[in-house]
N, C-alpha and C. Protein backbone atom coordinates (compact mmCIF):
# COMPACT_ATOMS: atom_id res chain seq x y z
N UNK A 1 8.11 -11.27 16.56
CA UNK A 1 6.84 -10.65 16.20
C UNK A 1 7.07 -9.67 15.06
N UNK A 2 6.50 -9.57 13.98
CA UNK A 2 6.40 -8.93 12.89
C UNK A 2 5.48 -7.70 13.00
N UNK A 3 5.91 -6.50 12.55
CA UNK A 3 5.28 -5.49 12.94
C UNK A 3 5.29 -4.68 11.25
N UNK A 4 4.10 -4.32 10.97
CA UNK A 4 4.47 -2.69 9.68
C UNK A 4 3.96 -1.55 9.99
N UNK A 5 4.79 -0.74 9.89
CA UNK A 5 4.96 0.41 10.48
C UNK A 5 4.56 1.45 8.85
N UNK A 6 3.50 2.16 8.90
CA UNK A 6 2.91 2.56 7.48
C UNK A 6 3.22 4.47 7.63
N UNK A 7 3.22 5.03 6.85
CA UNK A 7 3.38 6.01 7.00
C UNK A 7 3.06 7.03 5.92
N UNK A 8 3.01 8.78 5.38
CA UNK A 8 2.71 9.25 4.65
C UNK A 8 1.14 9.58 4.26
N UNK A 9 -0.03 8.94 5.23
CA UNK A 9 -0.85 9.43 4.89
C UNK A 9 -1.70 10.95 5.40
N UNK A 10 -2.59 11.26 4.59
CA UNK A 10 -2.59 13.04 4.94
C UNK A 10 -3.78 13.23 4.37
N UNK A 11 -3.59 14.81 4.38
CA UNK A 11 -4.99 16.01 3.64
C UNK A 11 -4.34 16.15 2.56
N UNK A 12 -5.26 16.13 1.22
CA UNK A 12 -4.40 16.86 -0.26
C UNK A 12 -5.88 16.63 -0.59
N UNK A 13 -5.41 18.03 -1.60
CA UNK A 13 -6.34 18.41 -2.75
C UNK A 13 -6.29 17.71 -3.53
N UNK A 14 -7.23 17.47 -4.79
CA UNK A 14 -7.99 16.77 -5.94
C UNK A 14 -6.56 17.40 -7.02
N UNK A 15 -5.54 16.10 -7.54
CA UNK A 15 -5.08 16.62 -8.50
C UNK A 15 -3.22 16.44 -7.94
N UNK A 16 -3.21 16.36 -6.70
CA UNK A 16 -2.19 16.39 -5.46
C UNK A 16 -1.53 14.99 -5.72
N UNK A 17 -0.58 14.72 -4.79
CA UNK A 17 0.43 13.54 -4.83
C UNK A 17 0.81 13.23 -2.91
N UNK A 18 0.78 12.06 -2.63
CA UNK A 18 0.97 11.33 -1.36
C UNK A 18 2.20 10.21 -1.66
N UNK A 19 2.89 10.21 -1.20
CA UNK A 19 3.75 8.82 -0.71
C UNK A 19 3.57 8.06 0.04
N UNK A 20 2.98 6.86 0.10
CA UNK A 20 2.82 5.74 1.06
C UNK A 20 4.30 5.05 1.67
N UNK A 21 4.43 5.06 3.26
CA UNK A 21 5.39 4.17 3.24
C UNK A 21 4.99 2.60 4.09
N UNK A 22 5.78 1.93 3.80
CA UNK A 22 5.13 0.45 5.07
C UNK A 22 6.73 0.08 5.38
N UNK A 23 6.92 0.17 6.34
CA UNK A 23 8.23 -0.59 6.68
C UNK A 23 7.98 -2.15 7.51
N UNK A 24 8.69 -2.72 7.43
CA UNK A 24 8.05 -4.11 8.41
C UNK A 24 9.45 -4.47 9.16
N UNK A 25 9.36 -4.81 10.31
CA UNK A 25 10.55 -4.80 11.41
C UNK A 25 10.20 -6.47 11.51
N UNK A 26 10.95 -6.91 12.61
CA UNK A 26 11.00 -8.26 13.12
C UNK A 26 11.21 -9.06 12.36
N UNK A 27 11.21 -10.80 12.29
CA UNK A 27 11.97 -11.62 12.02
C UNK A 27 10.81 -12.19 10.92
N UNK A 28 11.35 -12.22 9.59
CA UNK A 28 10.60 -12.30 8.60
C UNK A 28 11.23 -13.09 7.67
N UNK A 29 10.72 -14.42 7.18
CA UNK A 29 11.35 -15.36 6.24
C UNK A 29 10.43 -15.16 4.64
N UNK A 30 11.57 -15.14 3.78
CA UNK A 30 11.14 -15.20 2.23
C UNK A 30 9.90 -14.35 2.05
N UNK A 31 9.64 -12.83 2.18
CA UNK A 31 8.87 -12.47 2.08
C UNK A 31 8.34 -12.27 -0.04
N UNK A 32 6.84 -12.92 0.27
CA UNK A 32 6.71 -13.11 -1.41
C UNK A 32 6.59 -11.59 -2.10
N UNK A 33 5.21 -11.17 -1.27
CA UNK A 33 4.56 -9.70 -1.89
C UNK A 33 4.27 -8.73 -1.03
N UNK A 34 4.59 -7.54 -1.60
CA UNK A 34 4.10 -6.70 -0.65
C UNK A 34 3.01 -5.35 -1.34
N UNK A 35 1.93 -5.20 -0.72
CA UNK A 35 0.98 -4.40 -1.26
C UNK A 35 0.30 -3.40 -0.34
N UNK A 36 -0.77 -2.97 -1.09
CA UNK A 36 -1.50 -1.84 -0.47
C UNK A 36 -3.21 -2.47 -0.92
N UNK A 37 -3.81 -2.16 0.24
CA UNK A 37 -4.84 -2.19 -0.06
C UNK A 37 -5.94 -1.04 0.55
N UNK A 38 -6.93 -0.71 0.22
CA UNK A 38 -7.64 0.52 0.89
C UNK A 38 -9.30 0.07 0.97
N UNK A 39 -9.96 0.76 1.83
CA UNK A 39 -11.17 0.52 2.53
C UNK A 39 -11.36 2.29 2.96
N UNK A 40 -12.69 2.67 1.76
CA UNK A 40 -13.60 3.96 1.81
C UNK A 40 -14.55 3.83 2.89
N UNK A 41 -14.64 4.97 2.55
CA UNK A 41 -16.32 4.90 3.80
C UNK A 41 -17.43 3.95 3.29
N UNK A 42 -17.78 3.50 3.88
CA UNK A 42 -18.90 2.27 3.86
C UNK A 42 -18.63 1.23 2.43
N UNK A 43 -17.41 1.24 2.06
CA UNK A 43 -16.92 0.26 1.48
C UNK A 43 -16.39 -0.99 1.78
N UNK A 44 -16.02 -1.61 0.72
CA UNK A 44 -15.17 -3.03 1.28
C UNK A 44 -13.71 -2.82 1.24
N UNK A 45 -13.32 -3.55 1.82
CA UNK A 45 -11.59 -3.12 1.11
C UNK A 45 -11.21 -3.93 -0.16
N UNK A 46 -10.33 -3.22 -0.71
CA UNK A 46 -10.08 -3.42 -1.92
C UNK A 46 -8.50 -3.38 -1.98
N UNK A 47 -8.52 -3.96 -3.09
CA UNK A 47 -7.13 -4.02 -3.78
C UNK A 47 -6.51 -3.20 -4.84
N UNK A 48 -5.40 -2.75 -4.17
CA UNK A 48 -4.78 -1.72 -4.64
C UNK A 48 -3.62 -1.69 -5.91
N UNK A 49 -2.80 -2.35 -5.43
CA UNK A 49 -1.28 -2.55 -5.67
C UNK A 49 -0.46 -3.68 -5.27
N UNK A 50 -0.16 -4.57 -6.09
CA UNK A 50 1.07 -5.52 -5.22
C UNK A 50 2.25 -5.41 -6.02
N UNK A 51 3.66 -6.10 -5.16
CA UNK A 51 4.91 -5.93 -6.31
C UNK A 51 5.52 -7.67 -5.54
N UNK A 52 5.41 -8.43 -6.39
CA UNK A 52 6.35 -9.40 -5.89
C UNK A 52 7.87 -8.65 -5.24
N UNK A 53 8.46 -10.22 -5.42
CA UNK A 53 9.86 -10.48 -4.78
C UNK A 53 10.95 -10.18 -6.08
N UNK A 54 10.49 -10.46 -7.09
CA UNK A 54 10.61 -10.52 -8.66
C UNK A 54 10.41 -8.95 -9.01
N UNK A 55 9.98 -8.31 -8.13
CA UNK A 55 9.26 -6.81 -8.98
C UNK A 55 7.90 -7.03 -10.25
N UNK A 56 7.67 -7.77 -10.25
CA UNK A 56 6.34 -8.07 -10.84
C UNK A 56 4.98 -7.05 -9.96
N UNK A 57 4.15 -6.72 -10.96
CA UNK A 57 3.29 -5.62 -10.32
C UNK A 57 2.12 -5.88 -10.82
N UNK A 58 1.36 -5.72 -9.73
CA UNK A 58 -0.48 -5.64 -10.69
C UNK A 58 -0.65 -4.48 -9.79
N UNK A 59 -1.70 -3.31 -10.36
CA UNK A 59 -2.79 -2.34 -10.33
C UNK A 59 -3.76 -2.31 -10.36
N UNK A 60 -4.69 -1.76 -9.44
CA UNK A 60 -6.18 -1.99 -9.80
C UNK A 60 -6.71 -1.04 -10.68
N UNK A 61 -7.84 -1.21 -11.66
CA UNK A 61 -7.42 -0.51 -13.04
C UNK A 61 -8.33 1.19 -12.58
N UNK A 62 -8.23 1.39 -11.24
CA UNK A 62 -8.97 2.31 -11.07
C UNK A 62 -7.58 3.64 -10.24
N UNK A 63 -6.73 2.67 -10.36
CA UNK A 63 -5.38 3.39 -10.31
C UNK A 63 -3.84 3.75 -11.39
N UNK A 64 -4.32 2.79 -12.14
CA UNK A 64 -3.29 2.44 -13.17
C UNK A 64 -3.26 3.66 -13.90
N UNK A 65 -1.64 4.13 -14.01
CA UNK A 65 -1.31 5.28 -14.58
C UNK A 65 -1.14 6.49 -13.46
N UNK A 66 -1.38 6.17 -12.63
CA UNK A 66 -1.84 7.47 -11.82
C UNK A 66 -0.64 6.89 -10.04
N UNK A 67 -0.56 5.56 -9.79
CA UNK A 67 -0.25 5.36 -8.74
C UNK A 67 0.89 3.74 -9.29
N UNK A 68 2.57 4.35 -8.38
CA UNK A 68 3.57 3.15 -8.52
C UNK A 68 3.87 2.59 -7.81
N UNK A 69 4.04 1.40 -7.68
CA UNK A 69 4.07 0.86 -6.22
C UNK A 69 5.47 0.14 -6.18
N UNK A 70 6.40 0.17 -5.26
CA UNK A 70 8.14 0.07 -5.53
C UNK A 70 8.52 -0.47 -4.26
N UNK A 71 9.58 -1.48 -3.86
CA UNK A 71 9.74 -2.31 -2.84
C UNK A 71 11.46 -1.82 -2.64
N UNK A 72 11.86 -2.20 -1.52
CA UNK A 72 13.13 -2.30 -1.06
C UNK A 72 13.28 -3.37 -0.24
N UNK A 73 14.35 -4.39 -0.96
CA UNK A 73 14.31 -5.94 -0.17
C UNK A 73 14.94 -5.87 1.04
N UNK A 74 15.67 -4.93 0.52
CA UNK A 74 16.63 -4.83 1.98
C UNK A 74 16.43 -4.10 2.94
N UNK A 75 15.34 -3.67 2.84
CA UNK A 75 15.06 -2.34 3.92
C UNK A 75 13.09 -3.00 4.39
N UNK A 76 13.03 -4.26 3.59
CA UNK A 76 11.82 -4.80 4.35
C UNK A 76 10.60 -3.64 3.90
N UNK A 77 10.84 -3.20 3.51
CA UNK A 77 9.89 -1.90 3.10
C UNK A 77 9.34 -1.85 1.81
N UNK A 78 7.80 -1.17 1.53
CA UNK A 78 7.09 -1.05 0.30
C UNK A 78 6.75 0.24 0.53
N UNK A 79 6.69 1.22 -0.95
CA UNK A 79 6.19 2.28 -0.75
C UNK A 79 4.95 2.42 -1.90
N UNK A 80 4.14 3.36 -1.59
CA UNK A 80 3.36 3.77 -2.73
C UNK A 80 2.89 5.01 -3.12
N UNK A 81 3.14 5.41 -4.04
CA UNK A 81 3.33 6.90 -4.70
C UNK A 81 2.38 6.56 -5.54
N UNK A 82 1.10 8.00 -4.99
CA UNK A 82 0.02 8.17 -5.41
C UNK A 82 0.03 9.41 -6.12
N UNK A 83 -0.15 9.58 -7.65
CA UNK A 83 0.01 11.36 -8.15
C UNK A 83 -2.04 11.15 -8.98
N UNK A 84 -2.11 12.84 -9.51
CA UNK A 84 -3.31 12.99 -9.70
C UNK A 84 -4.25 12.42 -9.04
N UNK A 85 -4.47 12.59 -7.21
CA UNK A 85 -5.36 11.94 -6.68
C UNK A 85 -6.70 12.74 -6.90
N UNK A 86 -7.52 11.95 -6.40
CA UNK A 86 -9.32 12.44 -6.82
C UNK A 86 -9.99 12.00 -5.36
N UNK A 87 -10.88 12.57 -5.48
CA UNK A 87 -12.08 12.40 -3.81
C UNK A 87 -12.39 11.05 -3.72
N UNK A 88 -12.40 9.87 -4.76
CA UNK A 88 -11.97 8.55 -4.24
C UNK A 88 -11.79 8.07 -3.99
N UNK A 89 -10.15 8.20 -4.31
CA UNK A 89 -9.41 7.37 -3.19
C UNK A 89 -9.27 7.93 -1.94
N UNK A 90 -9.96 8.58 -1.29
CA UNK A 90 -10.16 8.34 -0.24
C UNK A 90 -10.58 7.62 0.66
N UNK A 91 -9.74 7.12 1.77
CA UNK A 91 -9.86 5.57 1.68
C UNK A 91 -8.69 5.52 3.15
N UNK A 92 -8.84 4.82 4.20
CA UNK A 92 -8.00 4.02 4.82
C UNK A 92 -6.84 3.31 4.06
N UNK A 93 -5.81 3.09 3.51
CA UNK A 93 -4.65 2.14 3.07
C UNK A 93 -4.59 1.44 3.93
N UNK A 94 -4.09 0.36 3.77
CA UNK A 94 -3.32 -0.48 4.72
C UNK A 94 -1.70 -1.30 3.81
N UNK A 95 -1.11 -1.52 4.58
CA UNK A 95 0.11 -2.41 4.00
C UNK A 95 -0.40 -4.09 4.21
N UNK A 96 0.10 -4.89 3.42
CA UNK A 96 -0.11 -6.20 3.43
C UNK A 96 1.70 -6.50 3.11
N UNK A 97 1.69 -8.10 3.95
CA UNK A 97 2.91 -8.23 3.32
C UNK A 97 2.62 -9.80 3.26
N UNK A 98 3.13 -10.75 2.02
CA UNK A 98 3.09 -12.08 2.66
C UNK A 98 4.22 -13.05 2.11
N UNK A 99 3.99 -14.29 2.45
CA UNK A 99 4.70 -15.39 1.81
C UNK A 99 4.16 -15.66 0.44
N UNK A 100 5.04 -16.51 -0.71
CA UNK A 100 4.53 -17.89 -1.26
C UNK A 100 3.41 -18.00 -1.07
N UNK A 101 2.45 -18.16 -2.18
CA UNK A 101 0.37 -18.61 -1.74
C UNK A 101 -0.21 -18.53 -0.24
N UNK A 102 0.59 -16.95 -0.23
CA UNK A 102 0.25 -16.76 1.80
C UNK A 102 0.23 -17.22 2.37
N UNK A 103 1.63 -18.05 2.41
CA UNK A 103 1.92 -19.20 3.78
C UNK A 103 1.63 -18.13 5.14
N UNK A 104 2.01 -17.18 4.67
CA UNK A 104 2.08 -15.86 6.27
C UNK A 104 1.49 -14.64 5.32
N UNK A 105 0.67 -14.29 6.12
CA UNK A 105 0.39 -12.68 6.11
C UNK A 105 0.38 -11.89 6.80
N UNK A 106 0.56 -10.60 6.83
CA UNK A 106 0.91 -9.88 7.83
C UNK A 106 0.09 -8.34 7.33
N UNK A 107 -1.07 -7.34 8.74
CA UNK A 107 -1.16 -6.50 7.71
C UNK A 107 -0.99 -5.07 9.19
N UNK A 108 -0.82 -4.33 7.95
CA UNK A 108 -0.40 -3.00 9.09
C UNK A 108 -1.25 -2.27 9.55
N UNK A 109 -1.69 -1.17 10.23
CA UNK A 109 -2.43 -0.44 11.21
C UNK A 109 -3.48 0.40 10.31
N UNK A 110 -2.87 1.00 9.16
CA UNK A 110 -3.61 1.69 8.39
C UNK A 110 -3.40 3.14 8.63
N UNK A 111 -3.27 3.94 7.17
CA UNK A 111 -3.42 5.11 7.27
C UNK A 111 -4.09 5.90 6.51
N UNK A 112 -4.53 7.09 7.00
CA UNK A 112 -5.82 7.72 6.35
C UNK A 112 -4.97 8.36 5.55
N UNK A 113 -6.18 8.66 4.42
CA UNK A 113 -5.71 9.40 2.65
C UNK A 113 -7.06 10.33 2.48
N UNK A 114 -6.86 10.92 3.00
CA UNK A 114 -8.20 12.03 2.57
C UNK A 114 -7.80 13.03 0.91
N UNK A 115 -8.24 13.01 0.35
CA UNK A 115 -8.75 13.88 -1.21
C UNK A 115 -9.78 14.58 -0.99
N UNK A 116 -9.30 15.92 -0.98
CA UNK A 116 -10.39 17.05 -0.81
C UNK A 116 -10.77 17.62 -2.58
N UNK A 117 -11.95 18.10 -2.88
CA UNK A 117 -12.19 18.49 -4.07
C UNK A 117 -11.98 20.10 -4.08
C-alpha cells in the first residue's frame, strides 16, 4: 500500500515563505511525476507544480518565479518551496505522485497553507 505523507503546511504572512514536503512510503514502481496541486475555498483544484523523473518542471503561471518545486529519487519524496506568498494561495495542497501517462496515481491527505494579509 502506497502512502504520502505531506508536510510543512502553516500560518504566514503576505510576503512570507513555506516548504512543502510529500514523502511517499510503500512499494512503488517507476515513479513518473511528482507534484502539487491546491484547492481554495470554493474553488476547484488546480495545478500547481510538477517535476518529472528527468527533473523536467512545469509551473502554473500564477506561481512562476515565486515557487520551486525539487524531487529526491531516492528518498521517494517531493518538496515545494513557496517564497513571496500572497492571500491566494491560500489553498489546501495536496501531493500527487504518478506513473508513465498515469498508469498509477497516488494522492496525499492534504495540507493547509493559510496567507494572512
Amino acid at each position: 500500500q502506497v502512502q504520502l505523507v505531506e508536510s510543512g503546511g502553516g500560518l504566514v504572512q503576505a510576503g512570507g515563505s513555506l516548504r512543502l514536503s510529500c514523502a511517499a512510503s510503500g512499494t512503488i514502481f517507476s515513479i513518473y511525476a511528482m507534484g502539487w496541486y491546491r484547492q481554495g475555498p470554493g474553488k476547484q483544484r488546480e495545478l500547481v507544480a510538477t517535476v518529472t523523473r528527468s527533473d523536467s518542471t512545469y509551473y502554473a503561471d500564477s506561481v512562476k518565479g515565486r515557487f520551486t518545486i525539487s524531487r529526491d529519487n531516492a528518498k521517494n519524496t517531493v518538496y515545494l518551496q513557496m517564497n513571496s506568498l500572497k492571500p491566494e494561495d491560500t489553498a489546501v495542497y495536496y501531493c500527487r505522485l504518478s506513473g508513465y501517462k498515469d498508469s498509477f496515481v497516488y494522492w496525499g491527505q492534504g495540507t493547509q497553507v493559510t496567507v494572512s494579509s
